[in-house]
N, C-alpha and C. Protein backbone atom coordinates (compact mmCIF):
# COMPACT_ATOMS: atom_id res chain seq x y z
N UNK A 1 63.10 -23.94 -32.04
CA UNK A 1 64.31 -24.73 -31.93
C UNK A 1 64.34 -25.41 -30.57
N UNK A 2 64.99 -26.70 -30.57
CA UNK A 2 64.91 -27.25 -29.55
C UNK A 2 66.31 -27.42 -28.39
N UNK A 3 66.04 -26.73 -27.21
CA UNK A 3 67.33 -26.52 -27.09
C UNK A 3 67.65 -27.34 -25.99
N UNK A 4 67.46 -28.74 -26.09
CA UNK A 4 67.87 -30.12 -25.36
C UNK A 4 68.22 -29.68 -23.37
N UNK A 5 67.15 -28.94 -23.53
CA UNK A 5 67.23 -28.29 -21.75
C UNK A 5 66.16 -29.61 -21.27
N UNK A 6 66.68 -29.87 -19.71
CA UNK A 6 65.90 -31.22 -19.06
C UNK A 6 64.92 -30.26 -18.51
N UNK A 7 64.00 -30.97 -17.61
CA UNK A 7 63.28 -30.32 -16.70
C UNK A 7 63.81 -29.23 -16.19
N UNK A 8 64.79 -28.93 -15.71
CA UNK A 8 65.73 -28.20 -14.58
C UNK A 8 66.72 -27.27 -15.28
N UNK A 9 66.30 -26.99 -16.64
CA UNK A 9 66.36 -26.16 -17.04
C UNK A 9 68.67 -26.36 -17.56
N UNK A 10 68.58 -27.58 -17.43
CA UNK A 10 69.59 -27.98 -17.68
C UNK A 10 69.98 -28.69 -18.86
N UNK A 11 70.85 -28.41 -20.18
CA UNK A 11 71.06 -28.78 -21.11
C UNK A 11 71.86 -30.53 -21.11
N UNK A 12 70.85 -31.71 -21.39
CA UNK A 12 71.01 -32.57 -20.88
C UNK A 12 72.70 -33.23 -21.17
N UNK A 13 73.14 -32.83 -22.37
CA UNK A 13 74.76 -32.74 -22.09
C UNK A 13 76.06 -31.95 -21.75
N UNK A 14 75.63 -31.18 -20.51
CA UNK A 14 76.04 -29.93 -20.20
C UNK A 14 77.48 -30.99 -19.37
N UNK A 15 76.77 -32.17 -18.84
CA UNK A 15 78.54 -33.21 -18.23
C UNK A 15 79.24 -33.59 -19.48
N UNK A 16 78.95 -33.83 -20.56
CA UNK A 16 79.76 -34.30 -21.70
C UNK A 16 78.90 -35.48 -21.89
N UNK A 17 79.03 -36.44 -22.84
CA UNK A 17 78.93 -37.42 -23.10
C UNK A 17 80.19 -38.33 -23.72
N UNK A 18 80.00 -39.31 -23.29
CA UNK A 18 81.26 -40.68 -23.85
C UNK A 18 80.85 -40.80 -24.96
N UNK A 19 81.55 -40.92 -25.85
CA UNK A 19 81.62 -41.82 -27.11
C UNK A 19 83.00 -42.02 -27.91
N UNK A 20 82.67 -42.93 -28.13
CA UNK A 20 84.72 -44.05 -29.19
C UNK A 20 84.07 -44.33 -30.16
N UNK A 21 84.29 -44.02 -31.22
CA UNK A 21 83.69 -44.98 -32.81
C UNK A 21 84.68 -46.00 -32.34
N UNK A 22 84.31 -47.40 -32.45
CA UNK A 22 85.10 -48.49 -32.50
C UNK A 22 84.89 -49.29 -33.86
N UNK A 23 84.45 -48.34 -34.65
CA UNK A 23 84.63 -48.52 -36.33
C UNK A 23 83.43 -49.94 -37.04
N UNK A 24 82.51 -49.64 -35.91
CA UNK A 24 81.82 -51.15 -36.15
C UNK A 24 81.02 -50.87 -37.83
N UNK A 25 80.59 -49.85 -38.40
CA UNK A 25 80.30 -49.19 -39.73
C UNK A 25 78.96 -49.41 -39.56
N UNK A 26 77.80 -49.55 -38.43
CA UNK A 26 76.89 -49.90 -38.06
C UNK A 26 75.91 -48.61 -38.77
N UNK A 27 76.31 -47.29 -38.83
CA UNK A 27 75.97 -46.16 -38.99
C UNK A 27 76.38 -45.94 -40.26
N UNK A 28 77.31 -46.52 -41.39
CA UNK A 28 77.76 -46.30 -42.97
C UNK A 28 76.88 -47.67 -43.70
N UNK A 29 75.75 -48.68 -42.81
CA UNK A 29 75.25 -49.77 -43.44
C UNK A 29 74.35 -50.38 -43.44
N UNK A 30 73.73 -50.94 -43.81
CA UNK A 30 72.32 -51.88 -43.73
C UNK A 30 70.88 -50.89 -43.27
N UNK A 31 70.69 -49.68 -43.15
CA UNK A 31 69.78 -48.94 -42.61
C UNK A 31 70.21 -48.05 -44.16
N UNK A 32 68.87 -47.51 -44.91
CA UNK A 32 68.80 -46.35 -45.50
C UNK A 32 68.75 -45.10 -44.82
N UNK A 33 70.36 -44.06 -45.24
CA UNK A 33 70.10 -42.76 -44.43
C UNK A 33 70.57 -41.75 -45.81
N UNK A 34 70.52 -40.38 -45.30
CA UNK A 34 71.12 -39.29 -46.30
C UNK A 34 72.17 -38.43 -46.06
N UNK A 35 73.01 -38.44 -46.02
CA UNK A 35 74.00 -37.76 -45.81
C UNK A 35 74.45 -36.65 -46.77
N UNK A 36 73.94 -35.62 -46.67
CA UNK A 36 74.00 -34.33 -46.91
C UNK A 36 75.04 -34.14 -47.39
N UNK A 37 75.60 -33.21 -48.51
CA UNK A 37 77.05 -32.26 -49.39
C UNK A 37 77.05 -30.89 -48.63
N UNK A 38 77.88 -30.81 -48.14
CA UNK A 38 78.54 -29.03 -48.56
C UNK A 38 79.01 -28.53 -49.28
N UNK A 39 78.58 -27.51 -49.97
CA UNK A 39 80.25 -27.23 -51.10
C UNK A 39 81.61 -27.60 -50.60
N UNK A 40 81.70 -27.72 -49.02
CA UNK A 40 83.11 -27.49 -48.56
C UNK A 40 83.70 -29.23 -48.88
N UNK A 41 82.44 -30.32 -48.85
CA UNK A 41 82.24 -31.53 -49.06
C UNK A 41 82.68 -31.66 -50.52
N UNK A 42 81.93 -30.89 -50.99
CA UNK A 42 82.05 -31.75 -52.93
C UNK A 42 83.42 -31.12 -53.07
N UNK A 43 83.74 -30.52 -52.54
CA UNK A 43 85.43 -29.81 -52.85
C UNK A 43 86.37 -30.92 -52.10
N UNK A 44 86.17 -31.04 -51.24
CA UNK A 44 87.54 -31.51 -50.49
C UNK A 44 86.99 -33.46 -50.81
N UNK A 45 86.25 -33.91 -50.83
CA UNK A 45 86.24 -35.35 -51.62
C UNK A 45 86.78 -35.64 -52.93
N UNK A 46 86.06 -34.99 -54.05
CA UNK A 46 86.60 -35.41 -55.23
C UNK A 46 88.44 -35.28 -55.36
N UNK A 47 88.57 -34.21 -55.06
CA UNK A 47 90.20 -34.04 -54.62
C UNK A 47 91.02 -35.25 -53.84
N UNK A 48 90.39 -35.74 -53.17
CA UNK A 48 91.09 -36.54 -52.78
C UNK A 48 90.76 -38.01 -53.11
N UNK A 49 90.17 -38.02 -53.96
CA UNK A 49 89.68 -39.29 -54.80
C UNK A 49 90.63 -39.07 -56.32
N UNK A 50 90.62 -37.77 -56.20
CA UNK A 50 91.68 -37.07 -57.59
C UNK A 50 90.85 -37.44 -59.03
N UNK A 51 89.43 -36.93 -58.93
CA UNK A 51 88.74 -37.26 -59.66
C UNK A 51 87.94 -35.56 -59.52
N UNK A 52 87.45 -35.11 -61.02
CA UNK A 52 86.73 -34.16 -60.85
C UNK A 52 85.31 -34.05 -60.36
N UNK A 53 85.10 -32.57 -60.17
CA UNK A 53 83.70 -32.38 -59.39
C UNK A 53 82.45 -33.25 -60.21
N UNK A 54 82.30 -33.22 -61.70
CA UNK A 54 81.55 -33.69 -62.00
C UNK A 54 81.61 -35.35 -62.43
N UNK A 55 82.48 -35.73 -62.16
CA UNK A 55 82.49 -36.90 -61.89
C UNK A 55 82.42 -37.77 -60.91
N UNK A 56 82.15 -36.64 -59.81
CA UNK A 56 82.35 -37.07 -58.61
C UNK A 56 80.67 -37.68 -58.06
N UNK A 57 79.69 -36.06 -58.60
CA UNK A 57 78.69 -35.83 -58.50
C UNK A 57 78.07 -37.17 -59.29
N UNK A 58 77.78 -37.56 -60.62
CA UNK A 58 77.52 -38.78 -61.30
C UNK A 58 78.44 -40.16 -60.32
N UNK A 59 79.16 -40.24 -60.36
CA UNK A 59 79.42 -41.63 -59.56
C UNK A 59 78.67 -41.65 -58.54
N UNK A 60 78.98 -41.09 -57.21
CA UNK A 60 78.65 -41.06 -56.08
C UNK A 60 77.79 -40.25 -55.10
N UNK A 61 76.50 -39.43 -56.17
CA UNK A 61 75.86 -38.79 -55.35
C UNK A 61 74.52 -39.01 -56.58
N UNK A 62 73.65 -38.75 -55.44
CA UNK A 62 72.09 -38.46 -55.84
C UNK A 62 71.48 -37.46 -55.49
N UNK A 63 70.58 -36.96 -56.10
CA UNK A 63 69.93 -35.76 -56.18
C UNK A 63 68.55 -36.44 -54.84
N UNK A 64 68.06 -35.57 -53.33
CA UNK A 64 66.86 -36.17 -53.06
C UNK A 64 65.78 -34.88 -53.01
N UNK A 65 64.59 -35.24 -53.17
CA UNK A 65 63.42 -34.21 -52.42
C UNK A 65 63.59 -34.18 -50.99
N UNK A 66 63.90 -33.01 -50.36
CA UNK A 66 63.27 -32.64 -49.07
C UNK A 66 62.22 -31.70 -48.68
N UNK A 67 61.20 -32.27 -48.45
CA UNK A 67 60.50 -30.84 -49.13
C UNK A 67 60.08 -30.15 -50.25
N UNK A 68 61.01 -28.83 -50.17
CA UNK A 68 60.65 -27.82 -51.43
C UNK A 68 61.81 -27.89 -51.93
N UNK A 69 62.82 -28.76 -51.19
CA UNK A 69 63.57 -28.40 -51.84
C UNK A 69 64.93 -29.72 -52.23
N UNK A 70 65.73 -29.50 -53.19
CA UNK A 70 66.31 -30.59 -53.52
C UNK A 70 67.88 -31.04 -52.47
N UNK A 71 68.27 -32.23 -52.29
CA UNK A 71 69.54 -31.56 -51.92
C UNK A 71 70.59 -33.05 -52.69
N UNK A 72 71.84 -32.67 -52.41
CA UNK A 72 73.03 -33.76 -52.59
C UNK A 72 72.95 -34.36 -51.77
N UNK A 73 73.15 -36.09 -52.00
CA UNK A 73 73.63 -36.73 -50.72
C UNK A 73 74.72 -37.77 -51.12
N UNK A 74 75.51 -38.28 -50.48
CA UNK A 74 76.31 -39.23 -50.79
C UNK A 74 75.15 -41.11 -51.04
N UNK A 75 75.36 -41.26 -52.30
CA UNK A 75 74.37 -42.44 -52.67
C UNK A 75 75.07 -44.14 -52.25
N UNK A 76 73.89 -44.52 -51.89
CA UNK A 76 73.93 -45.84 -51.15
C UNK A 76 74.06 -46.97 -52.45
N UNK A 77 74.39 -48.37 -51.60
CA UNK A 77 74.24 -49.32 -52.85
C UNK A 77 72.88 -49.72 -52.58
N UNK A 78 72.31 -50.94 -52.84
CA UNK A 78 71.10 -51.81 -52.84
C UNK A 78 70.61 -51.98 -51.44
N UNK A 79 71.60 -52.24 -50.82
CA UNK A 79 71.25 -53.04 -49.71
C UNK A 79 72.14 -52.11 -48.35
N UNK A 80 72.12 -50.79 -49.28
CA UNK A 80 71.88 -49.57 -47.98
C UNK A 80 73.64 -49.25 -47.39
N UNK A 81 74.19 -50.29 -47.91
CA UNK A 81 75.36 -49.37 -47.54
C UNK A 81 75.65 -47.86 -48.43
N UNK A 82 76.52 -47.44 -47.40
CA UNK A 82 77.27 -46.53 -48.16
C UNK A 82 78.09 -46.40 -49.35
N UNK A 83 78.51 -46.07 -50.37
CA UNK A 83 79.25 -46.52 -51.71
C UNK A 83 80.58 -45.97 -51.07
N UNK A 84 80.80 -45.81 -50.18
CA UNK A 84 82.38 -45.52 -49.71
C UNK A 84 82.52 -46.52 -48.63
N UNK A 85 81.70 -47.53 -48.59
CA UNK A 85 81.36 -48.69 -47.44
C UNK A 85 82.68 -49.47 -48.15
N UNK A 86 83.85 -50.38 -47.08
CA UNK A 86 84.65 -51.22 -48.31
C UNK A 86 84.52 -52.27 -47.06
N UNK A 87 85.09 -53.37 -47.24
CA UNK A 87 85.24 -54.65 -46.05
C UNK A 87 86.41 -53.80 -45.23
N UNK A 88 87.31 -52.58 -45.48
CA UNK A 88 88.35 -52.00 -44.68
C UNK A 88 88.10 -50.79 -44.25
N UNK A 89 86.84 -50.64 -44.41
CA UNK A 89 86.34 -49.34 -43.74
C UNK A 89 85.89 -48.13 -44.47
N UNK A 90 85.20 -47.02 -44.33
CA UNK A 90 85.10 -45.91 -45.19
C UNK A 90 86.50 -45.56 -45.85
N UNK A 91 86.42 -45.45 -47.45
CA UNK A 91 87.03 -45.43 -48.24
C UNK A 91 87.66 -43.79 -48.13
N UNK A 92 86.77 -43.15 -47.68
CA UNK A 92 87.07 -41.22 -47.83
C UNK A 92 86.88 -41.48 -46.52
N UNK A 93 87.60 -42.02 -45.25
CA UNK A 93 87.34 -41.24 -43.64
C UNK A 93 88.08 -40.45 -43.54
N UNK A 94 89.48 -40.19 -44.46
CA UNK A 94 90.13 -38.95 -43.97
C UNK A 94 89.65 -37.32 -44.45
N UNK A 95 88.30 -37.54 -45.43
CA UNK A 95 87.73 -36.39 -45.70
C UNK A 95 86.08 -36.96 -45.40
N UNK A 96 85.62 -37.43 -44.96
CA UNK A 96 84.15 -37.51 -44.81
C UNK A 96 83.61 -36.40 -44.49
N UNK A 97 82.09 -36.17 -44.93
CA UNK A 97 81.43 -35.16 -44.53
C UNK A 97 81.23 -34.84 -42.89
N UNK A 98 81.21 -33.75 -43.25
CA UNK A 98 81.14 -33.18 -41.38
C UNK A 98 79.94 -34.27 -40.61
N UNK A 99 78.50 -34.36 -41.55
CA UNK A 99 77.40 -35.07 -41.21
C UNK A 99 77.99 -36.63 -40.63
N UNK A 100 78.96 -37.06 -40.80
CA UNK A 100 79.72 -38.32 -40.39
C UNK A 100 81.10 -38.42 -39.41
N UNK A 101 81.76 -36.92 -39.63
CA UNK A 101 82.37 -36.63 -38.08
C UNK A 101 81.95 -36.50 -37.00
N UNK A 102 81.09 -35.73 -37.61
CA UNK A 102 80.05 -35.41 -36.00
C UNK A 102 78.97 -36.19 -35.24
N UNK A 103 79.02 -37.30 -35.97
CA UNK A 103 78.13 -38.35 -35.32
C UNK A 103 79.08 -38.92 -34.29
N UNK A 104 78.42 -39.09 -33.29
CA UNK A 104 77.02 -38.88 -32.72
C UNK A 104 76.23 -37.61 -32.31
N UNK A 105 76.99 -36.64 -32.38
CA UNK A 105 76.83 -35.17 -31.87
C UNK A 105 76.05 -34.73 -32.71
N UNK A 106 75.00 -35.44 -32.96
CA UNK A 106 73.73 -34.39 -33.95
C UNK A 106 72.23 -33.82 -32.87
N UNK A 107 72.37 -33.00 -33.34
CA UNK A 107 70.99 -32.50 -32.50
C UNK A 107 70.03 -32.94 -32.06
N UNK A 108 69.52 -33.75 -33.13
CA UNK A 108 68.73 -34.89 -32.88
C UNK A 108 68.64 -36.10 -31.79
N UNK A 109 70.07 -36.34 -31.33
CA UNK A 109 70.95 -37.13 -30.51
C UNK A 109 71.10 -36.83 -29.55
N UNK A 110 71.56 -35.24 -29.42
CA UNK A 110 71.87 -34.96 -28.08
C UNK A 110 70.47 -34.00 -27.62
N UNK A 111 69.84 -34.24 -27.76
CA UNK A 111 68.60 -33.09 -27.49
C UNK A 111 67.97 -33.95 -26.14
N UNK A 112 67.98 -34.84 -25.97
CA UNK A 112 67.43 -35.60 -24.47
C UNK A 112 68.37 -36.74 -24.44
N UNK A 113 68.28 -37.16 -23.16
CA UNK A 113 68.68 -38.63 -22.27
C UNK A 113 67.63 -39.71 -22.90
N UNK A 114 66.97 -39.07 -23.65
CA UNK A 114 65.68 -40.95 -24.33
C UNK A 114 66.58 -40.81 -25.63
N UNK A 115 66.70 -39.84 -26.56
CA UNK A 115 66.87 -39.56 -27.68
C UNK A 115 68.67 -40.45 -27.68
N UNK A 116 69.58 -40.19 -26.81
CA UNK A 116 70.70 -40.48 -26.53
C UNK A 116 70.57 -42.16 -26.12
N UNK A 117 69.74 -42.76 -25.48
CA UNK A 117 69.59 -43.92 -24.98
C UNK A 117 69.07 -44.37 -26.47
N UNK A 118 68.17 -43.73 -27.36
CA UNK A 118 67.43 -44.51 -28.31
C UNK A 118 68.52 -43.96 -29.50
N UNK A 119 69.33 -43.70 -29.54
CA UNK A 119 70.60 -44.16 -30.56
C UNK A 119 71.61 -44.95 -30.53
N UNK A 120 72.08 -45.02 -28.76
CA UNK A 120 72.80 -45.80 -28.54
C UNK A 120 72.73 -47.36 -28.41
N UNK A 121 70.92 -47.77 -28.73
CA UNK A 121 71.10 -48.95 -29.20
C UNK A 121 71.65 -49.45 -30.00
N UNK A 122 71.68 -48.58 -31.15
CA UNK A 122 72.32 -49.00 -32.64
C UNK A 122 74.10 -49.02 -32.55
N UNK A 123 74.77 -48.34 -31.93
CA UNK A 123 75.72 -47.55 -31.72
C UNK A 123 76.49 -48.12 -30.53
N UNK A 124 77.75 -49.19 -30.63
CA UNK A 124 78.81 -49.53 -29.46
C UNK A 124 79.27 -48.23 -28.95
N UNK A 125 79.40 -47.45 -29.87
CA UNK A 125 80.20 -46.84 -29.38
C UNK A 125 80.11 -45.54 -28.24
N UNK A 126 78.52 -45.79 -28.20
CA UNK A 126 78.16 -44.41 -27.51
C UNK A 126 78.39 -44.89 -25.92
N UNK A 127 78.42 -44.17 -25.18
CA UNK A 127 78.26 -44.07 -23.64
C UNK A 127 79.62 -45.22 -23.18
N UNK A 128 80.90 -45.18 -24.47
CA UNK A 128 82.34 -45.58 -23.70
C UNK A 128 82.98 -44.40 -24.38
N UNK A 129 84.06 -44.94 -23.57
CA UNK A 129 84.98 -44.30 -24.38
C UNK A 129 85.73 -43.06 -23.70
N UNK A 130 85.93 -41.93 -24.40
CA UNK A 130 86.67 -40.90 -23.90
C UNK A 130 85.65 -39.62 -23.86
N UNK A 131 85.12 -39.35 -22.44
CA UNK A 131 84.06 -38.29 -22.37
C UNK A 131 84.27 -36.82 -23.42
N UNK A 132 83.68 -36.42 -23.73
CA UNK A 132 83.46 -35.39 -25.07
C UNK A 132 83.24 -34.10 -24.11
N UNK A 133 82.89 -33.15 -23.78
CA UNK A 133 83.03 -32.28 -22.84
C UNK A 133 81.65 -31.70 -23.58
N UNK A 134 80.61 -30.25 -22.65
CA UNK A 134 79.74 -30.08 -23.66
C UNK A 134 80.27 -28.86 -24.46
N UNK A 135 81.68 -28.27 -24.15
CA UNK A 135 81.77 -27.35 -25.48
C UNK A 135 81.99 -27.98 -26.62
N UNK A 136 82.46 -29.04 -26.54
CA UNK A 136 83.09 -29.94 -27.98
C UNK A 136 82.05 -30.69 -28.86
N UNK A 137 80.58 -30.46 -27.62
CA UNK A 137 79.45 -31.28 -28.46
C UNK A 137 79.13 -29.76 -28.61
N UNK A 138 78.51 -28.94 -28.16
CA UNK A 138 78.53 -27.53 -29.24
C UNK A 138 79.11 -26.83 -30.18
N UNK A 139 80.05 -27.87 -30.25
CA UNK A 139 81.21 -26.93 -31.12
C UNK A 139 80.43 -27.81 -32.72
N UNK A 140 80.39 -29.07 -32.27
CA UNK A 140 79.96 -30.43 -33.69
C UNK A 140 78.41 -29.28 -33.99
N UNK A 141 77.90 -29.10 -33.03
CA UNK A 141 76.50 -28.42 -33.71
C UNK A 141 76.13 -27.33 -34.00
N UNK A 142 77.26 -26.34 -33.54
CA UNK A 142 77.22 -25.50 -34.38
C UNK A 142 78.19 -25.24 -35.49
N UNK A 143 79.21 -26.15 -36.11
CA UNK A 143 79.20 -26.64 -36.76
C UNK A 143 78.23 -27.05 -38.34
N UNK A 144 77.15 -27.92 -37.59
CA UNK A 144 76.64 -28.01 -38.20
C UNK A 144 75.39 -27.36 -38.73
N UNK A 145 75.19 -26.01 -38.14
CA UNK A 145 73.96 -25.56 -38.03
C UNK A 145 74.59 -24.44 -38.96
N UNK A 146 75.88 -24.36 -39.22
CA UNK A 146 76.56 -23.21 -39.89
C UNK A 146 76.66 -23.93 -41.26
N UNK A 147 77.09 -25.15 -41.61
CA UNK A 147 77.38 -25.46 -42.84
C UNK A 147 76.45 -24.74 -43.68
N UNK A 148 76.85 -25.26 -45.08
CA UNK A 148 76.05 -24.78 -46.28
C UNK A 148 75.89 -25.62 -47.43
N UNK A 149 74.69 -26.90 -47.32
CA UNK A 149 74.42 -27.40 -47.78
C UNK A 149 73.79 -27.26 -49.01
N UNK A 150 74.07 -27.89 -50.22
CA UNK A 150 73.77 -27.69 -51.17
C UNK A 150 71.88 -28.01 -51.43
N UNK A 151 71.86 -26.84 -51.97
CA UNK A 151 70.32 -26.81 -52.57
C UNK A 151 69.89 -26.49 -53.51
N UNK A 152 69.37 -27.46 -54.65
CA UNK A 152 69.79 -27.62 -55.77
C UNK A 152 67.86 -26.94 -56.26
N UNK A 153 67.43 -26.48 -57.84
CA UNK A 153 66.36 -26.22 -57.98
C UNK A 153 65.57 -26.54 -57.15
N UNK A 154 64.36 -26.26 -57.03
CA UNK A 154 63.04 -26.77 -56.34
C UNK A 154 62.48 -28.22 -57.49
N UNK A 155 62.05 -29.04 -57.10
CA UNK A 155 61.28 -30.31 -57.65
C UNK A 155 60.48 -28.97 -58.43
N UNK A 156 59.94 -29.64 -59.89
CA UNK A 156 58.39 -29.18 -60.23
C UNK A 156 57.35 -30.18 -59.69
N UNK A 157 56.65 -29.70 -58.78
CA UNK A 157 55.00 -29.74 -58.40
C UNK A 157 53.89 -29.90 -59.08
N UNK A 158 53.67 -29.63 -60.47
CA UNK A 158 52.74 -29.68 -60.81
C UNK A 158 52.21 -28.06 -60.84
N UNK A 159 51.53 -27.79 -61.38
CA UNK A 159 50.31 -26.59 -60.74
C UNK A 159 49.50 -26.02 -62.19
């Protein structure tokens, strides 16, 4: 595991980091990504779409390979947006998956000062805004290191 320590043995967002979503949807569009289900996800969306679980699952999710193993993700249109993408913004932001609260605070992100510089190209919103402290970026990752993402059969392989 990588535990985003600098040279000096210092966890490189141990000052906090800035970040404001200023809602640009730069991160819900035009780039193919996967955004992961929790049970705690497929529960608290369809509910508030007021549509059932399995209708929720057929409209708006796809089954992917990772690996060995399968998972849920919230499914894109053609041209890579998000299907909760609208011209007024994410359609579910008052229940989005944790994987979309917690951005920018993904591990991946905060694990170095290159990794943080090489997201925040994509991203206005990183390095303004209202500094994040580093318990509040540990809090998003472990968080996320606790969820319980759905994992659906294994693919058949062949054999």
């Amino acid at each position: 595991m990588n535990t985003g320590q600098q040279g000096s043995g210092k966890v490189f967002h141990s000052d906090g980091l800035r970040f404001e979503c200023n809602r640009c949807s730069h991160c819900c569009r035009h780039d193919p990504g996967l955004v992961f289900l929790s049970e705690e996800d497929i529960i608290r969306i369809p509910r508030y779409l007021r549509i059932g679980r399995a209708e929720f699952l057929a409209r708006y999710c796809r089954h992917v390979d990772i690996g060995t193993v399968r998972r849920i993700t919230i499914d894109e249109r053609p041209n890579y947006d998000c299907v909760f993408w609208s011209e007024s913004g994410c359609e579910i932001y008052e229940v989005r998956p944790l994987q979309c609260r917690s951005y920018p605070f993904w591990a991946s992100v905060v694990d170095s000062a290159e990794s943080w510089q090489a997201e925040s190209e994509h991203c206005p919103g990183m390095n303004t805004g209202a500094l994040h402290s580093s318990d509040e970026i540990d809090d998003w990752l472990l968080q996320a290191r606790q969820r319980r993402l759905i994992e659906l059969d294994p693919p058949y392989r062949g054999g």
